[in-house]
Protein backbone atom coordinates (compact mmCIF):
# COMPACT_ATOMS: atom_id res chain seq x y z
CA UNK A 1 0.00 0.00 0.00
CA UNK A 2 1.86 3.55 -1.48
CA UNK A 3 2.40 5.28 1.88
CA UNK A 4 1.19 8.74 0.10
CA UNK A 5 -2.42 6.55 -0.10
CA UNK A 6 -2.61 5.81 3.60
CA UNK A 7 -1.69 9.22 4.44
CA UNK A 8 -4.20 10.63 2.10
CA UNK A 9 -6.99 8.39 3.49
CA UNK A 10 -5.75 8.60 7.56
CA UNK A 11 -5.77 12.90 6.98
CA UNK A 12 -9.36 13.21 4.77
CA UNK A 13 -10.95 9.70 6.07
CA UNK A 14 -14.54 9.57 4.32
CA UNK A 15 -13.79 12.51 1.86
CA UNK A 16 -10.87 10.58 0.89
CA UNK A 17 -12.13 7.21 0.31
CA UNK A 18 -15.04 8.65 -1.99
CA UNK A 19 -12.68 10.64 -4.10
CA UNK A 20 -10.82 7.34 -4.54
CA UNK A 21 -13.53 4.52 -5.45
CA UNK A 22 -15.29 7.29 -7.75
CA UNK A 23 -12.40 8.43 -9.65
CA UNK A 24 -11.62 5.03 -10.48
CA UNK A 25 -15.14 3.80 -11.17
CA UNK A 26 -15.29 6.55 -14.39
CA UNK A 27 -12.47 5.25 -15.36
CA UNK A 28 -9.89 7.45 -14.22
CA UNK A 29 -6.89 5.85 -12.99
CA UNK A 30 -5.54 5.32 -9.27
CA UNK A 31 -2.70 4.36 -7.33
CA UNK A 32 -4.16 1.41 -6.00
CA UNK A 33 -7.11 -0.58 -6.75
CA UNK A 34 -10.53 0.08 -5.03
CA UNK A 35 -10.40 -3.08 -3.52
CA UNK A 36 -7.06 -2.57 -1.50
CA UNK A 37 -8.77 0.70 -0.76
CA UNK A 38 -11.85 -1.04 0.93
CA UNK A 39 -9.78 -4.16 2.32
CA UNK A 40 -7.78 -0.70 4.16
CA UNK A 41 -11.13 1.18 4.92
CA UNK A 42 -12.13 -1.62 6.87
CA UNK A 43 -8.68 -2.22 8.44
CA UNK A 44 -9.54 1.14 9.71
CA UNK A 45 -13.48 0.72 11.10
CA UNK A 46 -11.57 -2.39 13.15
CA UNK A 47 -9.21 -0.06 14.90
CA UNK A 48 -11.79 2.64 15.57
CA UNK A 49 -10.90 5.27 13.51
CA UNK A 50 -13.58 5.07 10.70
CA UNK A 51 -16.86 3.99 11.38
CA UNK A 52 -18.08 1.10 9.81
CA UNK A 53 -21.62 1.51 8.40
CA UNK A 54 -20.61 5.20 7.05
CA UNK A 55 -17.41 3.49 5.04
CA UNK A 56 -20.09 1.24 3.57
CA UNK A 57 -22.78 4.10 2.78
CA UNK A 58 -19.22 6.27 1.26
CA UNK A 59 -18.30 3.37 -0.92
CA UNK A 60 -21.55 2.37 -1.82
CA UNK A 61 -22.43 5.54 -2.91
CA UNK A 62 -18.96 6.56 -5.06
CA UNK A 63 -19.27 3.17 -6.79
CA UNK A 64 -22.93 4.07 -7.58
CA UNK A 65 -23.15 7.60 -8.85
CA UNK A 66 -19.56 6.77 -10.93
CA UNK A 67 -20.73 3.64 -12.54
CA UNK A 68 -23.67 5.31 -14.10
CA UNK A 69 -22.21 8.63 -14.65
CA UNK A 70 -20.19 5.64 -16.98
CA UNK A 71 -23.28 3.65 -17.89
CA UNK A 72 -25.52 6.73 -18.99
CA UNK A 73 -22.44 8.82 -20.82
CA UNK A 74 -22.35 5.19 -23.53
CA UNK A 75 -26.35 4.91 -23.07
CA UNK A 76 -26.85 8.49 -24.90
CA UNK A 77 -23.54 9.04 -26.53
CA UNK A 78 -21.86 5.46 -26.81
CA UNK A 79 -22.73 5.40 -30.86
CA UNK A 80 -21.34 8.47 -30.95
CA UNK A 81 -18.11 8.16 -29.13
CA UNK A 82 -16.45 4.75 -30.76
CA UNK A 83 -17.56 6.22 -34.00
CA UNK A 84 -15.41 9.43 -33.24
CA UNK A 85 -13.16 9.44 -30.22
CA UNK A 86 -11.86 6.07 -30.50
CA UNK A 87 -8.26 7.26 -29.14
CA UNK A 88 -8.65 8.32 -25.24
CA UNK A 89 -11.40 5.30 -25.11
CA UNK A 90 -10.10 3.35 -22.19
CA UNK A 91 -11.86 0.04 -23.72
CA UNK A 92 -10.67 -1.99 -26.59
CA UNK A 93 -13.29 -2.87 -29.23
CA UNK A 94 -12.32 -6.46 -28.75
CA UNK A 95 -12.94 -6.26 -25.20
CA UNK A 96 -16.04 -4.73 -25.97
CA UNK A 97 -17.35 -7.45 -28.03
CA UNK A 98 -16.02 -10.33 -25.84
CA UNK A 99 -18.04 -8.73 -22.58
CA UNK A 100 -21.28 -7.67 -25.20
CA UNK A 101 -21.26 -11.65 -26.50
CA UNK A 102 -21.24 -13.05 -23.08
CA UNK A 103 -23.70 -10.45 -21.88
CA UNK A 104 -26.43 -11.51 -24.72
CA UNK A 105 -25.74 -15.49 -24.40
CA UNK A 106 -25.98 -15.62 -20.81
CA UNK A 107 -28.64 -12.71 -19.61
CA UNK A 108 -28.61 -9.92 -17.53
CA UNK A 109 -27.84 -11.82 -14.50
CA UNK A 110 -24.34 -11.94 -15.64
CA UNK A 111 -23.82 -8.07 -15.49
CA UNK A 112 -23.94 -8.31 -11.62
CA UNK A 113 -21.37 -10.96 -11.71
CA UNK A 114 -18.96 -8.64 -13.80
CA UNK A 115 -19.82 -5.61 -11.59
CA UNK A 116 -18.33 -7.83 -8.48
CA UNK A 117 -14.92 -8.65 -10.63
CA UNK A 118 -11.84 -6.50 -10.27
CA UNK A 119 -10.48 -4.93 -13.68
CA UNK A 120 -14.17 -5.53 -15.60
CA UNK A 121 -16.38 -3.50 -13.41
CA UNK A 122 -15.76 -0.50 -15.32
CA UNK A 123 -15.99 -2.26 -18.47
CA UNK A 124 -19.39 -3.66 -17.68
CA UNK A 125 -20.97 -0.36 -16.78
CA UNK A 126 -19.72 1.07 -20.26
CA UNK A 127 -20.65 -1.94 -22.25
CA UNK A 128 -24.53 -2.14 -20.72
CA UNK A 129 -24.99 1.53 -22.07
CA UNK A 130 -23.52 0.43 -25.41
CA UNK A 131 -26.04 -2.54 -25.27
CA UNK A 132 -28.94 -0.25 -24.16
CA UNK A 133 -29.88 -2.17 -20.91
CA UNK A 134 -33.14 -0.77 -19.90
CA UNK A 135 -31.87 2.09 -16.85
CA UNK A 136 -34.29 0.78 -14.65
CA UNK A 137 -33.09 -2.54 -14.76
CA UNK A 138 -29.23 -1.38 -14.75
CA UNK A 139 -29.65 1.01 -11.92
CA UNK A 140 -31.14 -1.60 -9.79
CA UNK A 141 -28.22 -3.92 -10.50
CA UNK A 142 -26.08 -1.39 -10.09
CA UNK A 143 -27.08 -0.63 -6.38
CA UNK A 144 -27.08 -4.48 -5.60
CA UNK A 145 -23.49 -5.11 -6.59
CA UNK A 146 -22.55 -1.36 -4.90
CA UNK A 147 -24.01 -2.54 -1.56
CA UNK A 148 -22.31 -6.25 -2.04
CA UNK A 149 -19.03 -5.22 -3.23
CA UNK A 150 -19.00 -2.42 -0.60
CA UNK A 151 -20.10 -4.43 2.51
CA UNK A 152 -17.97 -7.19 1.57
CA UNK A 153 -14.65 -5.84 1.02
CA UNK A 154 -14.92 -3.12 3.83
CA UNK A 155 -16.29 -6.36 6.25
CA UNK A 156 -12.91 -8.74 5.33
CA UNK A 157 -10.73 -5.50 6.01
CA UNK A 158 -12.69 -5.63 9.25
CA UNK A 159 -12.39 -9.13 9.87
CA UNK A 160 -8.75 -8.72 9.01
CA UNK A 161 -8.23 -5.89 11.19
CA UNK A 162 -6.12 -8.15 13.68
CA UNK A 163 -3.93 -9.93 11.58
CA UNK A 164 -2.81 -7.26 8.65
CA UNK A 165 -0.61 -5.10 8.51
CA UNK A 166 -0.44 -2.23 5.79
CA UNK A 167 2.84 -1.71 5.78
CA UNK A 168 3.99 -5.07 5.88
CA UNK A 169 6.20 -5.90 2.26
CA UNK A 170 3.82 -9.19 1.82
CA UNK A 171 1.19 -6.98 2.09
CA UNK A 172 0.01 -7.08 -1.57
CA UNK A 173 -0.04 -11.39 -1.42
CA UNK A 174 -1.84 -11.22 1.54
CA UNK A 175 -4.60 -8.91 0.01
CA UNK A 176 -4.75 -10.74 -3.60
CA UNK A 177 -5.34 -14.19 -0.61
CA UNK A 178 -8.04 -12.11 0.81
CA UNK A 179 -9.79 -10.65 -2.44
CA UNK A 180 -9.94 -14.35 -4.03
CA UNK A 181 -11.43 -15.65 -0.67
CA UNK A 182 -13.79 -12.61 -1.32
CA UNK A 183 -15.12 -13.79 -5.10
CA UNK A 184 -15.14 -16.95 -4.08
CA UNK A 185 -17.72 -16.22 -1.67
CA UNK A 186 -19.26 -14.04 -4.01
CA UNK A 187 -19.41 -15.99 -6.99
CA UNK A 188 -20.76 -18.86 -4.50
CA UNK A 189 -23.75 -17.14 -3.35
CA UNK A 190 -24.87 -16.06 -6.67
CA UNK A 191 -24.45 -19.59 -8.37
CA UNK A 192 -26.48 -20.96 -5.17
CA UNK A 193 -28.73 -18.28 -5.50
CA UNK A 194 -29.26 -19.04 -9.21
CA UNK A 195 -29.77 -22.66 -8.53
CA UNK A 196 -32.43 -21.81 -6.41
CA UNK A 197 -34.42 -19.62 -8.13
CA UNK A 198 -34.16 -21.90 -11.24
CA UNK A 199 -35.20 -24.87 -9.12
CA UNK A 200 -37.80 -23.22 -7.63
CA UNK A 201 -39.33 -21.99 -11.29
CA UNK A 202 -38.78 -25.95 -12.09
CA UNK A 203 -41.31 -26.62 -9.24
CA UNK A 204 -43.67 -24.27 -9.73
CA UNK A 205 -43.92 -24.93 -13.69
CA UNK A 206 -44.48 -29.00 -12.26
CA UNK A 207 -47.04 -27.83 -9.74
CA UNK A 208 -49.08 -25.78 -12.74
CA UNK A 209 -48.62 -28.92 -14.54
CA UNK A 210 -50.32 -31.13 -12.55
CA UNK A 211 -52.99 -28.80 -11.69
CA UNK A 212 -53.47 -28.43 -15.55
């Protein structure tokens, strides 16, 4: 963790923390990913100094209002921009139509997957206004993976408080242990989740069946 990060986040605590998730989540870019930032934020709620339900409301909120300041700006303009300012565009076009393919095959379920994955959030924000996801739908995805990816990060960093140390050299193997345990529960409570509802369809569509 760059010392000049820590220092910045210690001196301007909540200020600090949304400047830092919302730059990066319009794609500017940061010293250190928002997940180290998070994983840190909650290092901090364990020892006292920031409180642990405002870090979540902060994050929650930067990730929010910058991931559809990037969703809208492709929704209106996205045509408009790959035809003409292909240059500063942060996104390849073959990333674009990698993420757009897997979007349409597997349904909109898999855009709160991507929102929860480091390095393709951004991407996925840009690439649902390209596809013209309805906003109501994206904006209630959008809060869902804010409030998971918040809580869940800032909660490990919490959990962690005890045992980490930010200044430590194997500091960055220690967090890239502790994001991975993070997806995996993640990624294991949407796939359950996803099971279940698909079982439960499965069910009903039998019990209609046998009514019929």
């Amino acid at each position: 963790m760059p010392p000049e990060v820590i220092e910045f986040i210690s001196n301007n605590g909540y200020w600090a923390v949304f400047v830092l998730i919302f730059s990066q989540e319009i794609g500017l870019p940061n010293p250190v990913p928002n997940e180290l930032v998070m994983l840190f934020c909650g290092y901090l709620s364990y020892h006292g100094i920031l409180s642990w339900p405002y870090l979540i409301m902060v994050a929650l909120s930067a990730d929010f209002i910058g991931t559809n300041i990037l969703y809208f700006t492709f929704y209106f303009f996205g045509s408009y921009i790959l035809r003409k300012k292909r240059r500063w565009l942060f996104i390849s076009k073959r990333t674009i139509a990698r993420l757009s393919g897997k979007i349409r095959r597997k349904g909109r379920w898999i855009i709160y997957i991507f929102r929860l994955t480091p390095f393709i959030r951004g991407y996925t924000s840009v690439i649902s206004g390209l596809l013209q996801i309805k906003p109501k739908l994206f904006l209630l995805i959008a809060f869902l993976s804010a409030a998971t990816w918040s809580a869940a990060y800032i909660s490990i960093g919490r959990l962690l408080g005890p045992y980490i140390n930010f200044n430590d050299n194997n500091l960055e193997k220690n967090v890239r242990i502790a994001i991975l345990i993070v997806l995996a529960v993640l990624l294991s409570s949407v796939i359950v989740i996803k099971l279940l509802n698909k079982k439960t369809r499965e069910t009903l569509q039998e019990e209609e069946g046998n009514i019929n």
